[in-house]
N, C-alpha and C. Protein backbone atom coordinates (compact mmCIF):
# COMPACT_ATOMS: atom_id res chain seq x y z
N UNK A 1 0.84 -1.17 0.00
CA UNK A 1 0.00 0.00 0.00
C UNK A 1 0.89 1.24 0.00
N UNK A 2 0.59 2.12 -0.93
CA UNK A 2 1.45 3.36 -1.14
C UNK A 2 0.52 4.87 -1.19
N UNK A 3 0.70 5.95 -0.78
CA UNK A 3 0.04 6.81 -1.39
C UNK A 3 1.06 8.17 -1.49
N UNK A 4 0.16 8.38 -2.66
CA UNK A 4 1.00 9.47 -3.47
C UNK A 4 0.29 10.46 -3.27
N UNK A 5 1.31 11.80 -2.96
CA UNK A 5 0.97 13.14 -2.52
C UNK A 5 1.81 14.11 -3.89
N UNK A 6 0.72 14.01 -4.60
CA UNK A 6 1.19 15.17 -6.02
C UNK A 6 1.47 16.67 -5.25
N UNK A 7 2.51 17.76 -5.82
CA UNK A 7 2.30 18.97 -5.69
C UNK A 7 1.86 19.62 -6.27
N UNK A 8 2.44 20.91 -6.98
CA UNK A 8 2.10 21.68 -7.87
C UNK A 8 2.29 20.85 -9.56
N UNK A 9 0.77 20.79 -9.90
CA UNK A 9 1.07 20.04 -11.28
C UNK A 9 0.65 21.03 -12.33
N UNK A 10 0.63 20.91 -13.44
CA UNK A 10 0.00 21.83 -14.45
C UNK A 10 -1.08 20.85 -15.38
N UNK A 11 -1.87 21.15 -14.50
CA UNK A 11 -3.35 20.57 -15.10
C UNK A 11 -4.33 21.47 -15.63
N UNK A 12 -5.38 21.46 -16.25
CA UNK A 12 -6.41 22.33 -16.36
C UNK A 12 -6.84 22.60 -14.88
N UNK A 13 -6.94 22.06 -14.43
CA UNK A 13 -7.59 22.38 -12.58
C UNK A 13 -6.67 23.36 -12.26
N UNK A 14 -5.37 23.31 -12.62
CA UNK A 14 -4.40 24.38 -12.07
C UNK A 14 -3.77 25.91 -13.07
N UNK A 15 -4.90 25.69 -13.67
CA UNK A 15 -4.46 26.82 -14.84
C UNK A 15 -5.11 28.40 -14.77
N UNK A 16 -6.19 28.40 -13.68
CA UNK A 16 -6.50 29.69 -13.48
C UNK A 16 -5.26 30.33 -12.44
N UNK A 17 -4.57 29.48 -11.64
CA UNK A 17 -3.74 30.12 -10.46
C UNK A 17 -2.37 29.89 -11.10
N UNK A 18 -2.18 29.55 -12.69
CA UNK A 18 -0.91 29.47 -13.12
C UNK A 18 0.04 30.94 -12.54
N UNK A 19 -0.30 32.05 -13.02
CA UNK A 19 0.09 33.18 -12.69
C UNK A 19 0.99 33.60 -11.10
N UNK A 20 0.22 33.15 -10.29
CA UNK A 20 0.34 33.24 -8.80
C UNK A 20 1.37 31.78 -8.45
N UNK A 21 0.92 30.95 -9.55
CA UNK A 21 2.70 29.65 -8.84
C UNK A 21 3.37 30.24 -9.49
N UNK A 22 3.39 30.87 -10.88
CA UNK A 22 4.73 31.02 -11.54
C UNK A 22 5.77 31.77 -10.77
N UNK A 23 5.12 32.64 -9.96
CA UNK A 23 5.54 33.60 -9.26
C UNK A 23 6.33 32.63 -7.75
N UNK A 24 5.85 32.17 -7.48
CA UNK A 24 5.92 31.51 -6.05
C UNK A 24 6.87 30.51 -6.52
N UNK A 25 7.06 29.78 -7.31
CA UNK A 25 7.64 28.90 -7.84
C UNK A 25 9.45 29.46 -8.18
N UNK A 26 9.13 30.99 -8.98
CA UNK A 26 10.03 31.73 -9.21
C UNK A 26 10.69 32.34 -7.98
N UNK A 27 10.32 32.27 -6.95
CA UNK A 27 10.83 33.09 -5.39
C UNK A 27 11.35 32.02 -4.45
N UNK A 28 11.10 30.42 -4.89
CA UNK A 28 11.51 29.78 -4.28
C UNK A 28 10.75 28.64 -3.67
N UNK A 29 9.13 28.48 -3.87
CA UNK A 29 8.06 28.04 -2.91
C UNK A 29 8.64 26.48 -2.90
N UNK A 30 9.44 25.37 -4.12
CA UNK A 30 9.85 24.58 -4.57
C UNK A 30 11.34 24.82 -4.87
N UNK A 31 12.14 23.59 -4.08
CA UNK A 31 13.77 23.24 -4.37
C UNK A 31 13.49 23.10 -5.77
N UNK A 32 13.31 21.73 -6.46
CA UNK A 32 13.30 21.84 -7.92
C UNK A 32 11.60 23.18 -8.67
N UNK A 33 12.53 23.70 -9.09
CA UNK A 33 12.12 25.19 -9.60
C UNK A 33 11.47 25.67 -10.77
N UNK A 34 9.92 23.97 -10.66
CA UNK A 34 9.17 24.11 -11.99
C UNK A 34 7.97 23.11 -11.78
N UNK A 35 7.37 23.84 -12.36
CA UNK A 35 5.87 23.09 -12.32
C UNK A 35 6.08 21.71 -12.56
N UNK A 36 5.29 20.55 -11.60
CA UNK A 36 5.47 19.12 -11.80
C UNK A 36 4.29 18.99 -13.34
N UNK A 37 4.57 18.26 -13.42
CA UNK A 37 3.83 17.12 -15.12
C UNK A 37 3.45 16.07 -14.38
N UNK A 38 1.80 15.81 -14.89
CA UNK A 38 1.17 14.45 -15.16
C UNK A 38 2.16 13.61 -14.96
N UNK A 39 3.09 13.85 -15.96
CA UNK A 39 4.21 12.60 -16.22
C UNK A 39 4.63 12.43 -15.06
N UNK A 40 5.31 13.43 -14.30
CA UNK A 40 5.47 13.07 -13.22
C UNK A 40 4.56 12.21 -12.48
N UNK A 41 3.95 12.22 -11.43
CA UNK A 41 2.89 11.51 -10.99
C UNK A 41 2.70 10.47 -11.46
N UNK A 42 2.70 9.99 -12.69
CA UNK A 42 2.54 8.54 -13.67
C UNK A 42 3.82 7.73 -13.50
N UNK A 43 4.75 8.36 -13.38
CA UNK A 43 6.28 7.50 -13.20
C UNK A 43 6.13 7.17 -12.41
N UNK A 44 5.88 7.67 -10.94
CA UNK A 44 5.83 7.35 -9.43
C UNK A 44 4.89 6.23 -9.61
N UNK A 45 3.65 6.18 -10.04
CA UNK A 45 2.52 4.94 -9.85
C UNK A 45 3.09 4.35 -10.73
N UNK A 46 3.58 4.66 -12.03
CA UNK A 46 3.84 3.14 -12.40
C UNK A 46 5.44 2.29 -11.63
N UNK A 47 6.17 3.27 -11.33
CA UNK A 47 7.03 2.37 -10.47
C UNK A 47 6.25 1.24 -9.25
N UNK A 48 5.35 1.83 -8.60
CA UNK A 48 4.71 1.33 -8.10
C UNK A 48 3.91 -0.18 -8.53
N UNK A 49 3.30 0.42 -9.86
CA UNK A 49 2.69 -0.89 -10.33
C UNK A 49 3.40 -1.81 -11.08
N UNK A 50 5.02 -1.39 -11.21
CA UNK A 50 5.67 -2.46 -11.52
C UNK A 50 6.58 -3.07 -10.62
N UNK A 51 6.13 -2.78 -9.40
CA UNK A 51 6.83 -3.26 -8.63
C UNK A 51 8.89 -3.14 -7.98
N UNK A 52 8.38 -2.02 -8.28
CA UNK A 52 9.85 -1.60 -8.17
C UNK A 52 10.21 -1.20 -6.51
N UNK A 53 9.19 -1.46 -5.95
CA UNK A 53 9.80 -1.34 -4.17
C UNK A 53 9.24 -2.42 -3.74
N UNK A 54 9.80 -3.70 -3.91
CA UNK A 54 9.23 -5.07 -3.49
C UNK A 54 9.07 -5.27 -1.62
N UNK A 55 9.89 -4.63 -1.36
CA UNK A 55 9.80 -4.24 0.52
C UNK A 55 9.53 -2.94 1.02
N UNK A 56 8.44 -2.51 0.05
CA UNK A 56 8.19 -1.57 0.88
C UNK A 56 6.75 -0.87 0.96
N UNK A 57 5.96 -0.84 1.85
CA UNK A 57 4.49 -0.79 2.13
C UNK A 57 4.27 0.33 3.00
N UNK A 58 3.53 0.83 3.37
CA UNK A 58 2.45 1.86 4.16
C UNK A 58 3.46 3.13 3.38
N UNK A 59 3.85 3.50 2.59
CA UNK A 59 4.46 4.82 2.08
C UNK A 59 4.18 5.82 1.50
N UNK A 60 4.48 6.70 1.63
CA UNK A 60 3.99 8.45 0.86
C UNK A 60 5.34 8.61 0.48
N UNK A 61 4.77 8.67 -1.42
CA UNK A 61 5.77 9.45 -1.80
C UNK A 61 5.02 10.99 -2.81
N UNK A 62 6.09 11.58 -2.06
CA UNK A 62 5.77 12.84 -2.37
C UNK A 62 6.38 12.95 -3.64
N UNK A 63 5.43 13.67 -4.57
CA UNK A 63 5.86 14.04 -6.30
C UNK A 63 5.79 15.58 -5.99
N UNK A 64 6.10 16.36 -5.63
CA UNK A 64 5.66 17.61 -5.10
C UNK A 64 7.26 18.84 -5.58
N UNK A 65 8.08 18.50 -5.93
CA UNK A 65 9.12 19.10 -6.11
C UNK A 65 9.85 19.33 -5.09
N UNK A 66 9.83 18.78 -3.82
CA UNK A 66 10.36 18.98 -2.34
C UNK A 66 9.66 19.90 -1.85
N UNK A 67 8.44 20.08 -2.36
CA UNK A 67 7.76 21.24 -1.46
C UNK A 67 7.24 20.78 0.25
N UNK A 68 6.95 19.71 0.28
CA UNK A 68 6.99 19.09 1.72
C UNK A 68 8.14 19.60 2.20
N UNK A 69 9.35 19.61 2.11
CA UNK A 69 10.44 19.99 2.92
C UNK A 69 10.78 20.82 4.07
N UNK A 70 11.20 20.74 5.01
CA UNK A 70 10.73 21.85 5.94
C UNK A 70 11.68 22.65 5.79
N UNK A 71 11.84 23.94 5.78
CA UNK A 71 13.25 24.63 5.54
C UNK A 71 13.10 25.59 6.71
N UNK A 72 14.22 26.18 6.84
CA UNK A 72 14.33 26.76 8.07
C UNK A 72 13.94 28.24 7.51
């Protein structure tokens, strides 16, 4: 069992507030320093559904650009 915590993606759902991440995105809000992709998110599950963490269960992986991160 795994669950995935997407961040900032560029979806239609996320295209009226494009303006306001570009900005936030540009100041720092994310270590890697760009809107995540579908694709993203799809690599993570399909690693998943191919079994590429054979020992490893109850997990969150974050697709988020390190925005979880806590920074000081």
């Amino acid at each position: 069992m795994f669950e995935i915590r997407p961040g900032i993606i560029a979806t239609d759902m996320t295209g009226p507030v494009r303006e306001k991440y570009d900005r936030l995105i540009a100041d720092g809000l994310t270590p890697i320093a760009r809107w995540g992709q579908p694709a993203d998110v799809g690599r993570a599950v399909a690693a998943i559904a191919q079994g590429h963490f054979p020992f490893s269960t109850g997990e969150v992986l974050n697709v988020d650009g390190g925005f979880h991160l806590r920074r000081l």
